[in-house]
PDB file of N, CA and C in Angstrom:
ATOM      1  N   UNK A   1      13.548  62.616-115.659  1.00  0.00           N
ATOM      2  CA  UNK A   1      14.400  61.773-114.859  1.00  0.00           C
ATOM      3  C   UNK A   1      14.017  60.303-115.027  1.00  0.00           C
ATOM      4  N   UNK A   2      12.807  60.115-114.956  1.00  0.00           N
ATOM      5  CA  UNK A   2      12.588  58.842-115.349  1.00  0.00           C
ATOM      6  C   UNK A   2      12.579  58.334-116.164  1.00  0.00           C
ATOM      7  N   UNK A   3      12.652  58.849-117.307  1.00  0.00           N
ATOM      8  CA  UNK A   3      12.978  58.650-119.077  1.00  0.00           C
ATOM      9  C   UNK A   3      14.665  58.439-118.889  1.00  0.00           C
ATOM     10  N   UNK A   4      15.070  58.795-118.108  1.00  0.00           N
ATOM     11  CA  UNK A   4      16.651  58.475-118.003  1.00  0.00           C
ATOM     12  C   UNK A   4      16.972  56.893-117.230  1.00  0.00           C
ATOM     13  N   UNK A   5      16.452  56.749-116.874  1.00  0.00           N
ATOM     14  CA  UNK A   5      15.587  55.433-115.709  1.00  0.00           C
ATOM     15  C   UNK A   5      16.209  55.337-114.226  1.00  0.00           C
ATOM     16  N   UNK A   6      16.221  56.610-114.078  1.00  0.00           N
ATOM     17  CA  UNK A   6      16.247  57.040-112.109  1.00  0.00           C
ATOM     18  C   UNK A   6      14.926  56.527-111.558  1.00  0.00           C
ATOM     19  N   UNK A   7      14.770  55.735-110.869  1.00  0.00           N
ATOM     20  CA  UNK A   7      13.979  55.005-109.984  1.00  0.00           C
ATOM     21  C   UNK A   7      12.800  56.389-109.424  1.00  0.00           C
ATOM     22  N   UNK A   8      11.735  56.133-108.963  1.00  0.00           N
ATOM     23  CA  UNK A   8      10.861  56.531-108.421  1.00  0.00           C
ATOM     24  C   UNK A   8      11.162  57.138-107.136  1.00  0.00           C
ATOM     25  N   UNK A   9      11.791  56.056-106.426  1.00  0.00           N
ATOM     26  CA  UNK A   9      11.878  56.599-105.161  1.00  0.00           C
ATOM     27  C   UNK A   9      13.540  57.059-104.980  1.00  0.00           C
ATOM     28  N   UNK A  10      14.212  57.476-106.315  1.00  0.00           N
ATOM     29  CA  UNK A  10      15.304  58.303-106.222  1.00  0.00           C
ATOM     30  C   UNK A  10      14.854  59.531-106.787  1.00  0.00           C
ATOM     31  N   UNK A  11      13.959  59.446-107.353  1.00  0.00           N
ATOM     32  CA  UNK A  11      13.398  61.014-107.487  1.00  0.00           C
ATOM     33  C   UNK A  11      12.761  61.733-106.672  1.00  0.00           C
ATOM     34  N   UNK A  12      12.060  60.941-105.882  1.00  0.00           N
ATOM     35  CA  UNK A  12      10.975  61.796-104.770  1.00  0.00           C
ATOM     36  C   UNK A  12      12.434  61.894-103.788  1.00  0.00           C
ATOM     37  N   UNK A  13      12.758  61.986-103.639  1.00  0.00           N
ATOM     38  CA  UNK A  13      14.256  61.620-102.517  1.00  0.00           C
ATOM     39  C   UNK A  13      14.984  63.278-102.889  1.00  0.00           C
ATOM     40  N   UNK A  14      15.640  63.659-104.512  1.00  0.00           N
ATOM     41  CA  UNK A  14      15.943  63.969-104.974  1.00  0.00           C
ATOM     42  C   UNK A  14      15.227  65.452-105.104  1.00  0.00           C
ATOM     43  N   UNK A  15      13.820  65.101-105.398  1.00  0.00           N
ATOM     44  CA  UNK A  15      13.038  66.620-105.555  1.00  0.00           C
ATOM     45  C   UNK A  15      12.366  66.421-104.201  1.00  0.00           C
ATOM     46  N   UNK A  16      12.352  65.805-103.124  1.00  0.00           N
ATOM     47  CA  UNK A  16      12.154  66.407-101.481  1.00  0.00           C
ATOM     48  C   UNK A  16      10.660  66.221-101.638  1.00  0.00           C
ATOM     49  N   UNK A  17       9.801  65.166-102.199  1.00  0.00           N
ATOM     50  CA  UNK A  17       8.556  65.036-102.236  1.00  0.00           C
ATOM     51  C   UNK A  17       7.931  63.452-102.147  1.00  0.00           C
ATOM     52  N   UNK A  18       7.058  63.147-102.179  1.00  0.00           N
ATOM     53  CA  UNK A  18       6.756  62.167-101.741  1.00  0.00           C
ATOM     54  C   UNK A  18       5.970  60.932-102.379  1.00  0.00           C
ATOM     55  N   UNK A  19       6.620  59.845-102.167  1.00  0.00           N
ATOM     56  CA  UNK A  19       7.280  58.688-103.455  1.00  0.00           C
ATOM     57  C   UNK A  19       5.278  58.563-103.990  1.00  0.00           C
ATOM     58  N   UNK A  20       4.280  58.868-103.242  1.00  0.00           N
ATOM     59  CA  UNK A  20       3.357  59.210-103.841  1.00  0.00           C
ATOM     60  C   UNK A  20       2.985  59.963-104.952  1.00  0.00           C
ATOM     61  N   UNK A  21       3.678  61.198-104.744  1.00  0.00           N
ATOM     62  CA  UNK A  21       3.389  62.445-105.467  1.00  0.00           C
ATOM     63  C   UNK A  21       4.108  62.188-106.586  1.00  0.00           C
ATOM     64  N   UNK A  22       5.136  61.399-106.490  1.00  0.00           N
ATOM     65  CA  UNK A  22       6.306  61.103-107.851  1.00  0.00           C
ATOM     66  C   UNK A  22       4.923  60.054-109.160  1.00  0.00           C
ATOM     67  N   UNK A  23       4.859  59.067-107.895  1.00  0.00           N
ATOM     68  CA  UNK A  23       4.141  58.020-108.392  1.00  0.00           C
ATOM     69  C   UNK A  23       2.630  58.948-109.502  1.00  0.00           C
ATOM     70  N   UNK A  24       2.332  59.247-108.606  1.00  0.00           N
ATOM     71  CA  UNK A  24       0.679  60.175-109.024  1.00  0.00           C
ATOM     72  C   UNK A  24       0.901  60.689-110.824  1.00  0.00           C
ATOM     73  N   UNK A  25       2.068  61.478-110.477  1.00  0.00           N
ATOM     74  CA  UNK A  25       2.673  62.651-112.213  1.00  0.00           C
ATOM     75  C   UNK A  25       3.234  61.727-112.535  1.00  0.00           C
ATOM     76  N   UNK A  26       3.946  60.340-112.450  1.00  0.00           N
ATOM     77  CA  UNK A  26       4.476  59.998-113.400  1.00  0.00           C
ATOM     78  C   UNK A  26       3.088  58.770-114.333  1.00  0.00           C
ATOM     79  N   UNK A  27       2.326  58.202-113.292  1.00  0.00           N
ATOM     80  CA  UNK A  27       0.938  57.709-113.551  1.00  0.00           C
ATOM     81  C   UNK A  27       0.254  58.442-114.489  1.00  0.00           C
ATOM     82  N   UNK A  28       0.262  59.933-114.283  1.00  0.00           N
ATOM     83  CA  UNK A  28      -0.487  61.025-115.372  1.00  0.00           C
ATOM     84  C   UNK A  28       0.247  60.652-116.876  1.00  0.00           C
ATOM     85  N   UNK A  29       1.787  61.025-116.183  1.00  0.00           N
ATOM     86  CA  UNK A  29       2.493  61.475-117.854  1.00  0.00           C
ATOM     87  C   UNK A  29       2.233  59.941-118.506  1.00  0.00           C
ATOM     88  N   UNK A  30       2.115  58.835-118.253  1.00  0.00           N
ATOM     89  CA  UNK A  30       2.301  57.720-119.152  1.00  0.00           C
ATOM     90  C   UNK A  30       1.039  57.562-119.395  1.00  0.00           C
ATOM     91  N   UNK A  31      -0.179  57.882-119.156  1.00  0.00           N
ATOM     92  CA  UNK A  31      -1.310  57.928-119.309  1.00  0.00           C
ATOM     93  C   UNK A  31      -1.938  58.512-120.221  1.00  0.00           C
ATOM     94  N   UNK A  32      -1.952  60.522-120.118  1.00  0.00           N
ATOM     95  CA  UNK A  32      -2.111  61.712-121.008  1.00  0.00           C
ATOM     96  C   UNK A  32      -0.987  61.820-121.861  1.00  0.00           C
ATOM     97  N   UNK A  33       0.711  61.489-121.767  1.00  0.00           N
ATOM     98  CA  UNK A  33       1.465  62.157-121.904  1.00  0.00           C
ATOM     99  C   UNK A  33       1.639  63.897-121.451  1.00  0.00           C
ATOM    100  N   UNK A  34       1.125  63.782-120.545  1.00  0.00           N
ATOM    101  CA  UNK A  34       1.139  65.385-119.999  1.00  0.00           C
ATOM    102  C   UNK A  34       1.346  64.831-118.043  1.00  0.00           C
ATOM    103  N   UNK A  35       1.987  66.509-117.899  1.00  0.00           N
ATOM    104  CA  UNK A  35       2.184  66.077-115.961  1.00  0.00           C
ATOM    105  C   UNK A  35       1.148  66.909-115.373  1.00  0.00           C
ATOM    106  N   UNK A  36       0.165  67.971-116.459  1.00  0.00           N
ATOM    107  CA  UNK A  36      -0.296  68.958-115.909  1.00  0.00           C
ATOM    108  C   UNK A  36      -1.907  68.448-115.183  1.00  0.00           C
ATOM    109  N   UNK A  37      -2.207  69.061-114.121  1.00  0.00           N
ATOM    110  CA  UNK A  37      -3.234  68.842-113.516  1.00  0.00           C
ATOM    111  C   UNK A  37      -4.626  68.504-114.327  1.00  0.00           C
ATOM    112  N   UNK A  38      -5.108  67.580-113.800  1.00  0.00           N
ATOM    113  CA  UNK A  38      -6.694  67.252-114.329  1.00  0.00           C
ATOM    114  C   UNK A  38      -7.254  68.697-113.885  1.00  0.00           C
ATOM    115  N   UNK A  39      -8.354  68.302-115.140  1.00  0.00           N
ATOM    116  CA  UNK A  39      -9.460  69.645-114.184  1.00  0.00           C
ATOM    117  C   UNK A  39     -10.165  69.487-113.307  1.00  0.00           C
ATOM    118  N   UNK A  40     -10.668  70.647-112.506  1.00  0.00           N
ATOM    119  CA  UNK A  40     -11.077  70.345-110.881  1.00  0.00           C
ATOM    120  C   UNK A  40     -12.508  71.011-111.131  1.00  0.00           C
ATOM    121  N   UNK A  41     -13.720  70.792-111.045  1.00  0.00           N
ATOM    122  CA  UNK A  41     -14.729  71.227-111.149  1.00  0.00           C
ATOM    123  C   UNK A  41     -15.258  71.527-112.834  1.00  0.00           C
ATOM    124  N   UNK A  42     -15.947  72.468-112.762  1.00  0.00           N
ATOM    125  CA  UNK A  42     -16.267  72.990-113.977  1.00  0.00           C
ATOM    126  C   UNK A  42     -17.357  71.996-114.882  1.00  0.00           C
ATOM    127  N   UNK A  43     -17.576  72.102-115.968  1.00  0.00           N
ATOM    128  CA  UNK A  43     -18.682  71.659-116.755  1.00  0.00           C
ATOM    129  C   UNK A  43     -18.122  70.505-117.907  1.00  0.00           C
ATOM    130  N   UNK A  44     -18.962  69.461-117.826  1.00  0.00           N
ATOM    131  CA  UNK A  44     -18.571  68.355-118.962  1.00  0.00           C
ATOM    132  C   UNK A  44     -18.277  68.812-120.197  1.00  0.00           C
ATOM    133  N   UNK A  45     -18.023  68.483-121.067  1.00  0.00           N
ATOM    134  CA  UNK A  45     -18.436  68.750-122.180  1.00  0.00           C
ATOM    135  C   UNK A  45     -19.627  67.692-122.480  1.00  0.00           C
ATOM    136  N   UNK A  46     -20.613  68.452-123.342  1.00  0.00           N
ATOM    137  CA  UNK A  46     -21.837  67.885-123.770  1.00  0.00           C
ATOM    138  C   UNK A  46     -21.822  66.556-124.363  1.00  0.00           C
ATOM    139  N   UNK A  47     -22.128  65.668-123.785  1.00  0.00           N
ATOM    140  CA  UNK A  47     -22.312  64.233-124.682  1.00  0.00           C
ATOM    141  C   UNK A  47     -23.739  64.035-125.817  1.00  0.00           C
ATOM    142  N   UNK A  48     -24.781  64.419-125.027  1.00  0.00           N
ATOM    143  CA  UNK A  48     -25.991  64.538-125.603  1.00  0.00           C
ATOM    144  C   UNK A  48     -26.368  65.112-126.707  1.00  0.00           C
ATOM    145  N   UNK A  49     -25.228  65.262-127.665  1.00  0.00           N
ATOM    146  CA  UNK A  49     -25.591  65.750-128.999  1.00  0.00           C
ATOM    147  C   UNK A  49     -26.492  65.500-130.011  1.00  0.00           C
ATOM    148  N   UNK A  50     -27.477  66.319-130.563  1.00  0.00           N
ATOM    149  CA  UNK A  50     -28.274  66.077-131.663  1.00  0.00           C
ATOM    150  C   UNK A  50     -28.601  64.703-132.047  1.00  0.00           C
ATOM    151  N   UNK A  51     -27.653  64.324-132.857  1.00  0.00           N
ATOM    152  CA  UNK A  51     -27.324  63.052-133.479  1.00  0.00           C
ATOM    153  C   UNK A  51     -27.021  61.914-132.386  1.00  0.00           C
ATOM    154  N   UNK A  52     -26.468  61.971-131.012  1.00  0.00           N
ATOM    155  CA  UNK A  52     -27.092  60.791-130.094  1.00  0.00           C
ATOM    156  C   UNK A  52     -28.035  60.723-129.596  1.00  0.00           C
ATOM    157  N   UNK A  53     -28.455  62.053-129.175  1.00  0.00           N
ATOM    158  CA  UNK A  53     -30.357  62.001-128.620  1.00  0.00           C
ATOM    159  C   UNK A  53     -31.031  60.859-130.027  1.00  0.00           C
ATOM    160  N   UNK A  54     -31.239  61.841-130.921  1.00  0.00           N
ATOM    161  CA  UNK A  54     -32.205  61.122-132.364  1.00  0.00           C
ATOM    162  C   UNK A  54     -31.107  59.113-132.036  1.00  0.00           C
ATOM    163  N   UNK A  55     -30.369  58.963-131.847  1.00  0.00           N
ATOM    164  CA  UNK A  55     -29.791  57.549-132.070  1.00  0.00           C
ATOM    165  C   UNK A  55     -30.752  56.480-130.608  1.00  0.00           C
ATOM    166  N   UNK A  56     -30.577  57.687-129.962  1.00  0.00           N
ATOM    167  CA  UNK A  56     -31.099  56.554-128.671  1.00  0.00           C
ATOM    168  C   UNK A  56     -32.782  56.410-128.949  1.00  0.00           C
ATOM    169  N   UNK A  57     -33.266  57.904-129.718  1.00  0.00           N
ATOM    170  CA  UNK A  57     -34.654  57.422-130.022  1.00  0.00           C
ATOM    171  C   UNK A  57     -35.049  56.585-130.652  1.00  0.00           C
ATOM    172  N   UNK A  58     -34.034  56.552-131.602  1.00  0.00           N
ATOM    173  CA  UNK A  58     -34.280  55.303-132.839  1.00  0.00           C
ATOM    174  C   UNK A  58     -34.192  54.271-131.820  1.00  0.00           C
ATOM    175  N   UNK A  59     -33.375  53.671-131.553  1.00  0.00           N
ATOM    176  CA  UNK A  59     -32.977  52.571-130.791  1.00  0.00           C
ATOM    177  C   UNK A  59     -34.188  52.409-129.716  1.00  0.00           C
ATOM    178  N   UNK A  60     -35.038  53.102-129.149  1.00  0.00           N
ATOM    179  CA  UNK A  60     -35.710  53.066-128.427  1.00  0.00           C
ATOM    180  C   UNK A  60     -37.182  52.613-129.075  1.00  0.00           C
ATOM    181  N   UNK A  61     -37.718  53.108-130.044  1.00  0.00           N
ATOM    182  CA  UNK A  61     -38.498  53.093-131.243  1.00  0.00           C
ATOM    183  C   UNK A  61     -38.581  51.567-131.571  1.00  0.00           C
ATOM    184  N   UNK A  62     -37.576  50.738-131.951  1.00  0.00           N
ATOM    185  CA  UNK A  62     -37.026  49.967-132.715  1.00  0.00           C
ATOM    186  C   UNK A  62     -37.543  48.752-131.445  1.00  0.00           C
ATOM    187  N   UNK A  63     -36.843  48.996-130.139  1.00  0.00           N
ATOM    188  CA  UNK A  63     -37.021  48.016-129.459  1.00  0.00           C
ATOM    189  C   UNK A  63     -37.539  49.154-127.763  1.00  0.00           C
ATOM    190  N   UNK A  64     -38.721  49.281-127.350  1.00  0.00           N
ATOM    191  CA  UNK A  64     -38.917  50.221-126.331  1.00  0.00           C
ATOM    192  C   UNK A  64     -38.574  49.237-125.251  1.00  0.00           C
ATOM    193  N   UNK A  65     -38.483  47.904-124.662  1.00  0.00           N
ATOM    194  CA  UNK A  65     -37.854  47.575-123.895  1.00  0.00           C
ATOM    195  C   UNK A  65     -36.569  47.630-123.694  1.00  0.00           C
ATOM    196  N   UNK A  66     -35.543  48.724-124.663  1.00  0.00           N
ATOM    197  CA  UNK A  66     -33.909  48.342-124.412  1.00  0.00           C
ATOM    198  C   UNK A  66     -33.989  49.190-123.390  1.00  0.00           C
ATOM    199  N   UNK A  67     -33.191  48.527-122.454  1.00  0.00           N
ATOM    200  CA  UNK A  67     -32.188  49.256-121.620  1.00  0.00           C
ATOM    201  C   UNK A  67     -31.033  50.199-121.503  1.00  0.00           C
ATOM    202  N   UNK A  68     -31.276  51.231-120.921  1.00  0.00           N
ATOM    203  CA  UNK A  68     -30.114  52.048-120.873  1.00  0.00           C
ATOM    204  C   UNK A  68     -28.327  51.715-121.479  1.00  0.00           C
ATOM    205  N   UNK A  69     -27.980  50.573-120.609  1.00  0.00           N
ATOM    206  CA  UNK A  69     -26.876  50.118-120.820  1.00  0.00           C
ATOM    207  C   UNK A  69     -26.789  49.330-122.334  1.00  0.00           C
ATOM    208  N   UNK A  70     -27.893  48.826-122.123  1.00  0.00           N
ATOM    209  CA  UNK A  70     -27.998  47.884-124.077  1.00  0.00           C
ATOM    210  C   UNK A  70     -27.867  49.443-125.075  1.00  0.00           C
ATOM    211  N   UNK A  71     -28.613  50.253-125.244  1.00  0.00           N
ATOM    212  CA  UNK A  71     -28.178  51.395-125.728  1.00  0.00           C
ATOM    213  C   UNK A  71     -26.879  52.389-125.817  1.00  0.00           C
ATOM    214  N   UNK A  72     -26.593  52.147-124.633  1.00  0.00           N
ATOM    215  CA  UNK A  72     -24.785  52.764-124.574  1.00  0.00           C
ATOM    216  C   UNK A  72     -23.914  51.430-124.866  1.00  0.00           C
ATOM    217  N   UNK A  73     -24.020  50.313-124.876  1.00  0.00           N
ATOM    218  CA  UNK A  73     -23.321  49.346-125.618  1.00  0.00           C
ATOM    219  C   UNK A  73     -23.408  49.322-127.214  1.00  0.00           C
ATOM    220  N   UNK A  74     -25.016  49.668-127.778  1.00  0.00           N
ATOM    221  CA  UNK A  74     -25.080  49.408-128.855  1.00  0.00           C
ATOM    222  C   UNK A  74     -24.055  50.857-129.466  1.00  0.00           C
ATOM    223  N   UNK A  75     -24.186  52.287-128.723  1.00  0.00           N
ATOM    224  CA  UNK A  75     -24.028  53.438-129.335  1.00  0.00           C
ATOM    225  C   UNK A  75     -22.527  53.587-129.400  1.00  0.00           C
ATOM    226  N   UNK A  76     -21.494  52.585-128.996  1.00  0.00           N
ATOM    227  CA  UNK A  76     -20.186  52.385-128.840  1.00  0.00           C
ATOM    228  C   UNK A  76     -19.988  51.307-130.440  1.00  0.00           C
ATOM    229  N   UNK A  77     -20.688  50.045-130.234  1.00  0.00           N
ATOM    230  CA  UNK A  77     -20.963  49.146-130.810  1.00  0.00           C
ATOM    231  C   UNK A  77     -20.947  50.156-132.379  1.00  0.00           C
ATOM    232  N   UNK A  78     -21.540  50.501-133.093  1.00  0.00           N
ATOM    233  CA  UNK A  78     -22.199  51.683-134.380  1.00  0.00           C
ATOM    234  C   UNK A  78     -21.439  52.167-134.127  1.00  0.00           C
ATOM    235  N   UNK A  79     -20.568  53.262-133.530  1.00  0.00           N
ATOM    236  CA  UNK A  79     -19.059  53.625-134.036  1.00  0.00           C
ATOM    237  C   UNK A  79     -19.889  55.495-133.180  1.00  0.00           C
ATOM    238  N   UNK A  80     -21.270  55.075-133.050  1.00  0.00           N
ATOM    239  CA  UNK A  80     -21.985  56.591-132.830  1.00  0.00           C
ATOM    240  C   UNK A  80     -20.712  57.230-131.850  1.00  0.00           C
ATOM    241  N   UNK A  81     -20.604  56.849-130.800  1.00  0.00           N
ATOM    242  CA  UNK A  81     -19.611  57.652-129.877  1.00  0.00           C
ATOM    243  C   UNK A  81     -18.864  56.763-129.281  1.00  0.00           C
ATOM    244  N   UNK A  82     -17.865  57.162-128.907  1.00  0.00           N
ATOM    245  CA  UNK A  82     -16.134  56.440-128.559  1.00  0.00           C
ATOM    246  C   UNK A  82     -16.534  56.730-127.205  1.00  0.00           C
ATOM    247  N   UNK A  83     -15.456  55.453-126.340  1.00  0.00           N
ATOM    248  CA  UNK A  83     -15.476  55.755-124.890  1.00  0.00           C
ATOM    249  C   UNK A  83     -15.145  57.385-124.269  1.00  0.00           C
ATOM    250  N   UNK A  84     -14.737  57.922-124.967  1.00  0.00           N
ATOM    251  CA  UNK A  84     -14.279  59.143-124.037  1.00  0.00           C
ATOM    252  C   UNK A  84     -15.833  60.055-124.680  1.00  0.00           C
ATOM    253  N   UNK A  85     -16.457  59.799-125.322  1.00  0.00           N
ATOM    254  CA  UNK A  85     -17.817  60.482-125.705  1.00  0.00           C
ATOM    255  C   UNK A  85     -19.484  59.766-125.515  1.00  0.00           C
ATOM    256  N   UNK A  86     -19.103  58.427-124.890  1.00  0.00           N
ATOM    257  CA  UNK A  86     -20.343  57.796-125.204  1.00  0.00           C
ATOM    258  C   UNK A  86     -21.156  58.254-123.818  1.00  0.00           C
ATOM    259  N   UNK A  87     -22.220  58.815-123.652  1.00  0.00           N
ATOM    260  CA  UNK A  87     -23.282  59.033-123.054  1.00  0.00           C
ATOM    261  C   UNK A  87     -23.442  57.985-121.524  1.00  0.00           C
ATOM    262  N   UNK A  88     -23.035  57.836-119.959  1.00  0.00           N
ATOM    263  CA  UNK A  88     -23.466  57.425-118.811  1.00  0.00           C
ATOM    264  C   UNK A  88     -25.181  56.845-118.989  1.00  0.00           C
ATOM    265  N   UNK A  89     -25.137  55.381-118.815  1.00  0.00           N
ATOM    266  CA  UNK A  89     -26.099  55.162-118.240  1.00  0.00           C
ATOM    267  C   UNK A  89     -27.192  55.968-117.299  1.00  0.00           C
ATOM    268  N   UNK A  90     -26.722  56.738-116.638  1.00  0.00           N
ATOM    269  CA  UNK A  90     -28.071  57.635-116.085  1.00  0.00           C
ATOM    270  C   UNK A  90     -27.753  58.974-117.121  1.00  0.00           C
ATOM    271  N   UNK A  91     -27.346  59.568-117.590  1.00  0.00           N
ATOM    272  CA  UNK A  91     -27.314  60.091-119.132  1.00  0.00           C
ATOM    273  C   UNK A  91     -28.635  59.692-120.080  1.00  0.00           C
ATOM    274  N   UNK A  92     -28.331  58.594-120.394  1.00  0.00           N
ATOM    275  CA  UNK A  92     -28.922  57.788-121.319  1.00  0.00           C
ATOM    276  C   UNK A  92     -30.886  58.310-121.149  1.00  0.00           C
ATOM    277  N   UNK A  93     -31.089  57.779-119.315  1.00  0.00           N
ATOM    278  CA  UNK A  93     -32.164  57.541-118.856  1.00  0.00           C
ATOM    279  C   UNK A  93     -32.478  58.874-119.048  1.00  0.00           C
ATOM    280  N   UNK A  94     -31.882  59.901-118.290  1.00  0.00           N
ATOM    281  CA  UNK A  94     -33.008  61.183-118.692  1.00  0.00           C
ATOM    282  C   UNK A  94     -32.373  61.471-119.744  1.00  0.00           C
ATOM    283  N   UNK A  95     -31.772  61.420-120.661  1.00  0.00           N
ATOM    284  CA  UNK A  95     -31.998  61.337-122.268  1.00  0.00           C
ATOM    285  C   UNK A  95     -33.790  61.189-122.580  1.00  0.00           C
ATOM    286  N   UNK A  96     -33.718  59.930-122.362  1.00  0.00           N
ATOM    287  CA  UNK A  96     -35.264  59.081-122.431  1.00  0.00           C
ATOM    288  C   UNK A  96     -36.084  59.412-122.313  1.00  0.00           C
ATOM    289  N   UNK A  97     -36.083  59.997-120.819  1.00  0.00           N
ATOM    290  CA  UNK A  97     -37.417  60.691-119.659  1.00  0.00           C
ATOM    291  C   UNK A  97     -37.784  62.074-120.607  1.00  0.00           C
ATOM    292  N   UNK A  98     -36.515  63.206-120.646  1.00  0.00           N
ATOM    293  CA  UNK A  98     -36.944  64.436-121.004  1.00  0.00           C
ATOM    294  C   UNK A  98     -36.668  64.533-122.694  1.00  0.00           C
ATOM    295  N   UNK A  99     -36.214  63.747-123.299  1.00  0.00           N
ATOM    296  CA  UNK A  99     -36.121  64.621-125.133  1.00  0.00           C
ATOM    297  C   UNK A  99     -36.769  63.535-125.662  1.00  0.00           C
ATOM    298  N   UNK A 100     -36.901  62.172-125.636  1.00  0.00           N
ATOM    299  CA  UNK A 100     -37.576  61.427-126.452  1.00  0.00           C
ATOM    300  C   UNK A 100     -38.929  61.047-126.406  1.00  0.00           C
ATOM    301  N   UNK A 101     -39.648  61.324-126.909  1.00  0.00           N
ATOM    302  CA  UNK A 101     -41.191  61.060-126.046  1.00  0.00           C
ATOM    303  C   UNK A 101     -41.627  59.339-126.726  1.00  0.00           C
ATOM    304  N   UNK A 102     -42.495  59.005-125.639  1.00  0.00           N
ATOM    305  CA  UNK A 102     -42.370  57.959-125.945  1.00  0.00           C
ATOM    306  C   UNK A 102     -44.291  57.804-126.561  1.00  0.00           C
ATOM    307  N   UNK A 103     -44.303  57.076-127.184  1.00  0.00           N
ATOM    308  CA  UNK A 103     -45.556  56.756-127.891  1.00  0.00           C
ATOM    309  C   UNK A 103     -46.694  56.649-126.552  1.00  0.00           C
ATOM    310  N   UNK A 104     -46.837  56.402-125.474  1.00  0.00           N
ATOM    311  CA  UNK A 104     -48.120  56.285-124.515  1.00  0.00           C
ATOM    312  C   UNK A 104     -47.630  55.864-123.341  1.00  0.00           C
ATOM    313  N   UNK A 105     -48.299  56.802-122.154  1.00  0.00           N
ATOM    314  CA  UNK A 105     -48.209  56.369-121.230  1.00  0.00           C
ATOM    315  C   UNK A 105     -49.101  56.178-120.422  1.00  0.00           C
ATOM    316  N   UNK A 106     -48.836  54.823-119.640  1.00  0.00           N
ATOM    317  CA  UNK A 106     -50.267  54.361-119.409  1.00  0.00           C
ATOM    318  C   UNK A 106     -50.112  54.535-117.803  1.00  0.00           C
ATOM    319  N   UNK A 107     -51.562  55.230-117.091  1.00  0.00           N
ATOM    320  CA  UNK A 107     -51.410  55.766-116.149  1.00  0.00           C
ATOM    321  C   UNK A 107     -51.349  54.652-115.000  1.00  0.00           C
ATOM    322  N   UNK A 108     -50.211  54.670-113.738  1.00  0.00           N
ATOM    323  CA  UNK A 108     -50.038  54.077-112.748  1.00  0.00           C
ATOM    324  C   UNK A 108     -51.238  53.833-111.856  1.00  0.00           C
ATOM    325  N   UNK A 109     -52.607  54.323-111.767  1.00  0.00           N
ATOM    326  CA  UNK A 109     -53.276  54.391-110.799  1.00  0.00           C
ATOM    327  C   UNK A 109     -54.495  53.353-111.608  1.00  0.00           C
ATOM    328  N   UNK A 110     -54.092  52.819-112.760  1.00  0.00           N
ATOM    329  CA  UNK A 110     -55.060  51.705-113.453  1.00  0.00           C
ATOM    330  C   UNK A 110     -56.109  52.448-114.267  1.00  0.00           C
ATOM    331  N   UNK A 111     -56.577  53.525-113.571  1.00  0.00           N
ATOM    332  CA  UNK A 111     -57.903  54.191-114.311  1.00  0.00           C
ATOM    333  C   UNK A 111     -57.541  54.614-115.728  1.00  0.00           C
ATOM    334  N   UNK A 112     -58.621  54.275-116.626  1.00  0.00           N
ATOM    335  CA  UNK A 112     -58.768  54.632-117.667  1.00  0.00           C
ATOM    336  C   UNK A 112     -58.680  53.640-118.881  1.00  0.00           C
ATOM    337  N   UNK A 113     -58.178  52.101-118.132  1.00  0.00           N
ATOM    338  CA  UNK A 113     -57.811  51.253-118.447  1.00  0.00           C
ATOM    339  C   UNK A 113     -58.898  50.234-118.568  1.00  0.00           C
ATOM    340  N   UNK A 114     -60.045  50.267-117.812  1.00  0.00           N
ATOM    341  CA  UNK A 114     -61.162  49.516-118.148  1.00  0.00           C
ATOM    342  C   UNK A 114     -62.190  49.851-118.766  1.00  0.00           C
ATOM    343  N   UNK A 115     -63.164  50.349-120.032  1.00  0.00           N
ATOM    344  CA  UNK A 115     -64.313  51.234-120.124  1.00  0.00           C
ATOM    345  C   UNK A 115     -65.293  50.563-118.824  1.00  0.00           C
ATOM    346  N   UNK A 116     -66.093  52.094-118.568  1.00  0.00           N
ATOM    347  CA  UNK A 116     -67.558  51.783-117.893  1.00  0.00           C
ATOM    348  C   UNK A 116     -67.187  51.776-116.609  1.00  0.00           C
ATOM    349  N   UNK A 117     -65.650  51.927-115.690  1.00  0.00           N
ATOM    350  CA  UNK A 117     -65.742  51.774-114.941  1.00  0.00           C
ATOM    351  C   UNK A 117     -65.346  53.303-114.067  1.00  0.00           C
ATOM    352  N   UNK A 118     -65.826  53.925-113.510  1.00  0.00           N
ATOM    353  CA  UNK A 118     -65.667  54.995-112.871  1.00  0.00           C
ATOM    354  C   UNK A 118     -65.075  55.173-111.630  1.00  0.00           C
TER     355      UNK A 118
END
């Protein structure tokens, strides 16, 4: 109907629904080209693939002060992954924390850091 160019609020009028609900599916279809429902729950698909884990290590390697976000800029930037695939900033971080190990960590409580001192 709206490809015919019947107004919005002659359609919700028309199909007895509400100039929201018109608004909402027609927002979808020019968007997806589809009217059918997003998905509601369920599981991402995996961003953290092989080849971006090893990218953020490199990148991490290269410069261990980058930041999360400097890394998902750069991994867009390199062509590594497209917005609908590139890896969330807190993604990124336990990326970091749990698969990349990092060369040393130096313990928070100071000890071990001075010889001779017990």
């Amino acid at each position: 109907m709206a490809h015919q160019g019947v107004r919005p609020c002659d359609i919700s009028r028309q199909l007895r629904v509400s100039h929201g609900c018109v608004s909402k599916i027609l927002g979808r279809y020019y968007e997806t080209g589809s009217i059918k429902p997003g998905v509601i729950g369920g599981s991402k698909p995996k961003v953290a693939t092989p080849k971006v884990v090893e990218k953020i290590a490199e990148y991490k390697r290269q410069n261990p002060t980058m930041f999360a976000w400097e890394i998902r800029d750069r991994l867009l930037a390199e062509g590594v992954c497209d917005s609908d695939t590139v890896p969330s900033v807190s993604s990124i971080n336990r990326i970091i924390r749990t698969k990349v190990q990092q060369p040393f960590n130096l313990p928070l409580d100071g000890k071990g850091l001075s010889p001779g001192h017990t």
